[in-house]
C-alpha atoms as a PDB file:
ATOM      1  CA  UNK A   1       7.886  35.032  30.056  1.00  0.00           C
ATOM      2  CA  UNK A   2       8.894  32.509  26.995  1.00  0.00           C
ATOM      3  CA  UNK A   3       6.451  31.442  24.983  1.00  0.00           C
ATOM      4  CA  UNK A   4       5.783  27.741  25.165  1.00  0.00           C
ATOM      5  CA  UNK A   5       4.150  25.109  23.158  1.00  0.00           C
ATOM      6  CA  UNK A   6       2.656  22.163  25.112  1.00  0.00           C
ATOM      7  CA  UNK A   7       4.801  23.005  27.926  1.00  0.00           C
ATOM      8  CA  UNK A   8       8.387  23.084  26.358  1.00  0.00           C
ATOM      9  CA  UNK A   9      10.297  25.580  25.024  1.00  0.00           C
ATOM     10  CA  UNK A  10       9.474  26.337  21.111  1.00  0.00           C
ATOM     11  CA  UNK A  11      12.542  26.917  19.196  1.00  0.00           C
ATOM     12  CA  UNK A  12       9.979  27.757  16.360  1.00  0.00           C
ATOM     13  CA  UNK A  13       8.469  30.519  17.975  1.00  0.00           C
ATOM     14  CA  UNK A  14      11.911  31.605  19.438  1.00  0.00           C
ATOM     15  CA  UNK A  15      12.881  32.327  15.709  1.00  0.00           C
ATOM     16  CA  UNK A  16       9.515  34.185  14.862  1.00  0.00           C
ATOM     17  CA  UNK A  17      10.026  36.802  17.899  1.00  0.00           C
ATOM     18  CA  UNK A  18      13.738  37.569  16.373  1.00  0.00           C
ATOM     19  CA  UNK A  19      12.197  37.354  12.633  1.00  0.00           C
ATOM     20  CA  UNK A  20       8.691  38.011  12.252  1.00  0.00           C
ATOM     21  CA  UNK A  21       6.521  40.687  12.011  1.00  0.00           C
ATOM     22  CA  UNK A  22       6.229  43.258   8.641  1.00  0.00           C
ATOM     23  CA  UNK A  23       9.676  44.627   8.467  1.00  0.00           C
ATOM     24  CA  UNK A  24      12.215  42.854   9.497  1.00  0.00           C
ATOM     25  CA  UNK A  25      12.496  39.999   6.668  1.00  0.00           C
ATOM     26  CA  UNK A  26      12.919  42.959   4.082  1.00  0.00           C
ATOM     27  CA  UNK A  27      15.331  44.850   6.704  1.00  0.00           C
ATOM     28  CA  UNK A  28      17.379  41.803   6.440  1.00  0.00           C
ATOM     29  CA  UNK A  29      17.071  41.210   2.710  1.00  0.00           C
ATOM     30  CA  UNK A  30      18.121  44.357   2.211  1.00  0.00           C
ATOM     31  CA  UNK A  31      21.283  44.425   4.674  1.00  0.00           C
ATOM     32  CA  UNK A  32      21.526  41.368   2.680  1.00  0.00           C
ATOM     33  CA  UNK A  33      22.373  43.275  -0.484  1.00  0.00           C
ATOM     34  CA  UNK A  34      24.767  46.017   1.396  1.00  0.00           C
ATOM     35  CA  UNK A  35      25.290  48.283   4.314  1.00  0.00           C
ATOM     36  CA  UNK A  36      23.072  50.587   4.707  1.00  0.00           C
ATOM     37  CA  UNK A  37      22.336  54.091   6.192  1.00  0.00           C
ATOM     38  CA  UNK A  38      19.495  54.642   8.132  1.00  0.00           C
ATOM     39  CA  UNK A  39      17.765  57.082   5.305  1.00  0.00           C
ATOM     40  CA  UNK A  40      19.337  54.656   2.284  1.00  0.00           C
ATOM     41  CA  UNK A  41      17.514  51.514   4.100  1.00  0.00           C
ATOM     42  CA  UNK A  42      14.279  53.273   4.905  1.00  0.00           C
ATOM     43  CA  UNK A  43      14.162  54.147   1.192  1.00  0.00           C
ATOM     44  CA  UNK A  44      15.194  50.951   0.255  1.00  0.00           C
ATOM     45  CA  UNK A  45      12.175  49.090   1.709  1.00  0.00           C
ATOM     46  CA  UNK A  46       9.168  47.738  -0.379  1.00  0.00           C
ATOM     47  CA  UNK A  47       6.901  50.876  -1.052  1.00  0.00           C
ATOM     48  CA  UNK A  48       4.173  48.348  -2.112  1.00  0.00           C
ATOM     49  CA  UNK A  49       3.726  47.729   1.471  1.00  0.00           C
ATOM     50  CA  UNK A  50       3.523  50.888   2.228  1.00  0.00           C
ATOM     51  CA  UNK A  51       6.261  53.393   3.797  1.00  0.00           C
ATOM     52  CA  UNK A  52       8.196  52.750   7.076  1.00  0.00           C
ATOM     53  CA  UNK A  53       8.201  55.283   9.311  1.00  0.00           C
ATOM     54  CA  UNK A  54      10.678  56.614  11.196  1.00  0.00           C
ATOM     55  CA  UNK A  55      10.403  55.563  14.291  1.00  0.00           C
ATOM     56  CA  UNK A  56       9.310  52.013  13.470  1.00  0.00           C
ATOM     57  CA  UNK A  57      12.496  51.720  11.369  1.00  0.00           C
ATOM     58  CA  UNK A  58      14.503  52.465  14.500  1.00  0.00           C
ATOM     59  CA  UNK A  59      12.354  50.347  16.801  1.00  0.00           C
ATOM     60  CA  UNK A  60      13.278  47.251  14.433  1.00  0.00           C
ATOM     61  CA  UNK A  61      16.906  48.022  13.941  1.00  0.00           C
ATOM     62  CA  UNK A  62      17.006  48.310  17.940  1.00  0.00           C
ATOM     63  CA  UNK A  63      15.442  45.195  18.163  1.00  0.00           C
ATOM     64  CA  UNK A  64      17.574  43.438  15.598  1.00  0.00           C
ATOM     65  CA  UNK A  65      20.406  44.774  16.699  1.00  0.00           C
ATOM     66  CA  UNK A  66      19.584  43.742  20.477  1.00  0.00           C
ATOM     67  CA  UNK A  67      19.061  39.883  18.683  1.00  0.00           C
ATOM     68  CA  UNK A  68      22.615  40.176  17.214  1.00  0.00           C
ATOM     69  CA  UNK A  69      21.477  39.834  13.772  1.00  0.00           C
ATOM     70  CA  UNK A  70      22.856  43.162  12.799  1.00  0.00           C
ATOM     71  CA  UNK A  71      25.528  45.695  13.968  1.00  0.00           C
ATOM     72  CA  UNK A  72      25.084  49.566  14.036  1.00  0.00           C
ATOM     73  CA  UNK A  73      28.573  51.407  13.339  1.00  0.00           C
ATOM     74  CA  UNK A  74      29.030  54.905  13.975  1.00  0.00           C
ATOM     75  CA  UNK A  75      31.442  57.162  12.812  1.00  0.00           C
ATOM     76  CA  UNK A  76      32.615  60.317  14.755  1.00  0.00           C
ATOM     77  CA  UNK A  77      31.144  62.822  12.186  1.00  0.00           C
ATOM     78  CA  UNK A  78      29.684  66.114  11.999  1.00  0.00           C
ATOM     79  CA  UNK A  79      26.780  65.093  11.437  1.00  0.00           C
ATOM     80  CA  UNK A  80      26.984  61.940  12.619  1.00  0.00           C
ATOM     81  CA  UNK A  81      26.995  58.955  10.226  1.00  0.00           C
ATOM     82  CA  UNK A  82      25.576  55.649  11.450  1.00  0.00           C
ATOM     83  CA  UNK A  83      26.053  52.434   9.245  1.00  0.00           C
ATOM     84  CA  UNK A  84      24.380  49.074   9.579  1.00  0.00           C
ATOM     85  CA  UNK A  85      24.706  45.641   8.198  1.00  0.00           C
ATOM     86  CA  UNK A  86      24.375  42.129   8.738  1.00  0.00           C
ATOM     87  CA  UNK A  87      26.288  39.559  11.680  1.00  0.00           C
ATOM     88  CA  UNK A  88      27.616  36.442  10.878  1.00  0.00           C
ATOM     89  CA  UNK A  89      23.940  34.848  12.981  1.00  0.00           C
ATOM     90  CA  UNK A  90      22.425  37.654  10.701  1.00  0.00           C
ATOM     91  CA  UNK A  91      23.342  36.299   7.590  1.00  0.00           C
ATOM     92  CA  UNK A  92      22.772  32.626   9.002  1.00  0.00           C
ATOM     93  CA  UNK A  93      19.353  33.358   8.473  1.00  0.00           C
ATOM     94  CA  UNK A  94      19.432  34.164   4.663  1.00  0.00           C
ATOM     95  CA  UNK A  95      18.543  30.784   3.546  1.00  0.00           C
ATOM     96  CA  UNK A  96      15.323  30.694   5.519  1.00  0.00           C
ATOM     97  CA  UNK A  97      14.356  33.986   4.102  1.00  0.00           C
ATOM     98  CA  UNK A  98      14.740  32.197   0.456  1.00  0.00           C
ATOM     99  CA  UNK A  99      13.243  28.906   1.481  1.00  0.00           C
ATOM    100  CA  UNK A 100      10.109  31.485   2.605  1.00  0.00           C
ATOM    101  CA  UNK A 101      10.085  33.213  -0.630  1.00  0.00           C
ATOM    102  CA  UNK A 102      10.586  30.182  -2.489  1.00  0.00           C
ATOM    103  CA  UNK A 103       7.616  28.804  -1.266  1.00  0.00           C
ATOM    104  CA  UNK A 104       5.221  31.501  -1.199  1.00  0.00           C
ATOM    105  CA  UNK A 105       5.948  31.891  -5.054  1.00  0.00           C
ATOM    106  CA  UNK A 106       5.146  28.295  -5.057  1.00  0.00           C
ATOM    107  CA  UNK A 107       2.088  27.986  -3.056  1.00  0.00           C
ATOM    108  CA  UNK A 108       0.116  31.938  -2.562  1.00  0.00           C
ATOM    109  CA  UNK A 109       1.329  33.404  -6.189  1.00  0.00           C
END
């Protein structure tokens, strides 16, 4: 069921269900910087908010990848290697990650 606001569709809140949440802003920043592997981006993320697990890492790559914001490439390896970065609509949303950052420095430092 989509989430509404006074009875219309909220583009707003469409952009918080692909966005929001703990981990996927600094997913994103980091995909920002380069592909990553799976254990290269778990370690990348902020250990001052504490460590990602496993399985949460996955759910949020599945669900980012479901968005389009990011593509999953794997290579026919033994072991298997499995690469991800940024879309084109992935990296669309870089400048509204810095506007964020910009200002909560601003206003909550």
């Amino acid at each position: 069921m989509e989430q509404t606001y006074e009875g219309l569709d909220c583009p707003t809140l469409k952009a918080m269900k692909v966005i929001g949440g703990k981990w996927k802003i600094p997913i994103i920043f980091n995909l920002s910087q380069k592909t990553h592997r799976f254990g290269e981006l778990k370690r990348s993320l902020c250990p001052a908010e504490g460590s990602i697990t496993q399985q949460m890492l996955s759910k949020q790559l599945k669900e980012l990848e479901d968005d389009h914001m990011l593509k999953r490439k794997v290579f026919a390896e033994v072991p298997p290697r499995v690469e991800y970065s940024l879309t084109e609509k992935g990296r669309q949303v870089l400048p509204v990650i810095t506007a964020l950052y910009n200002w909560s420095t601003k206003h909550l430092a």
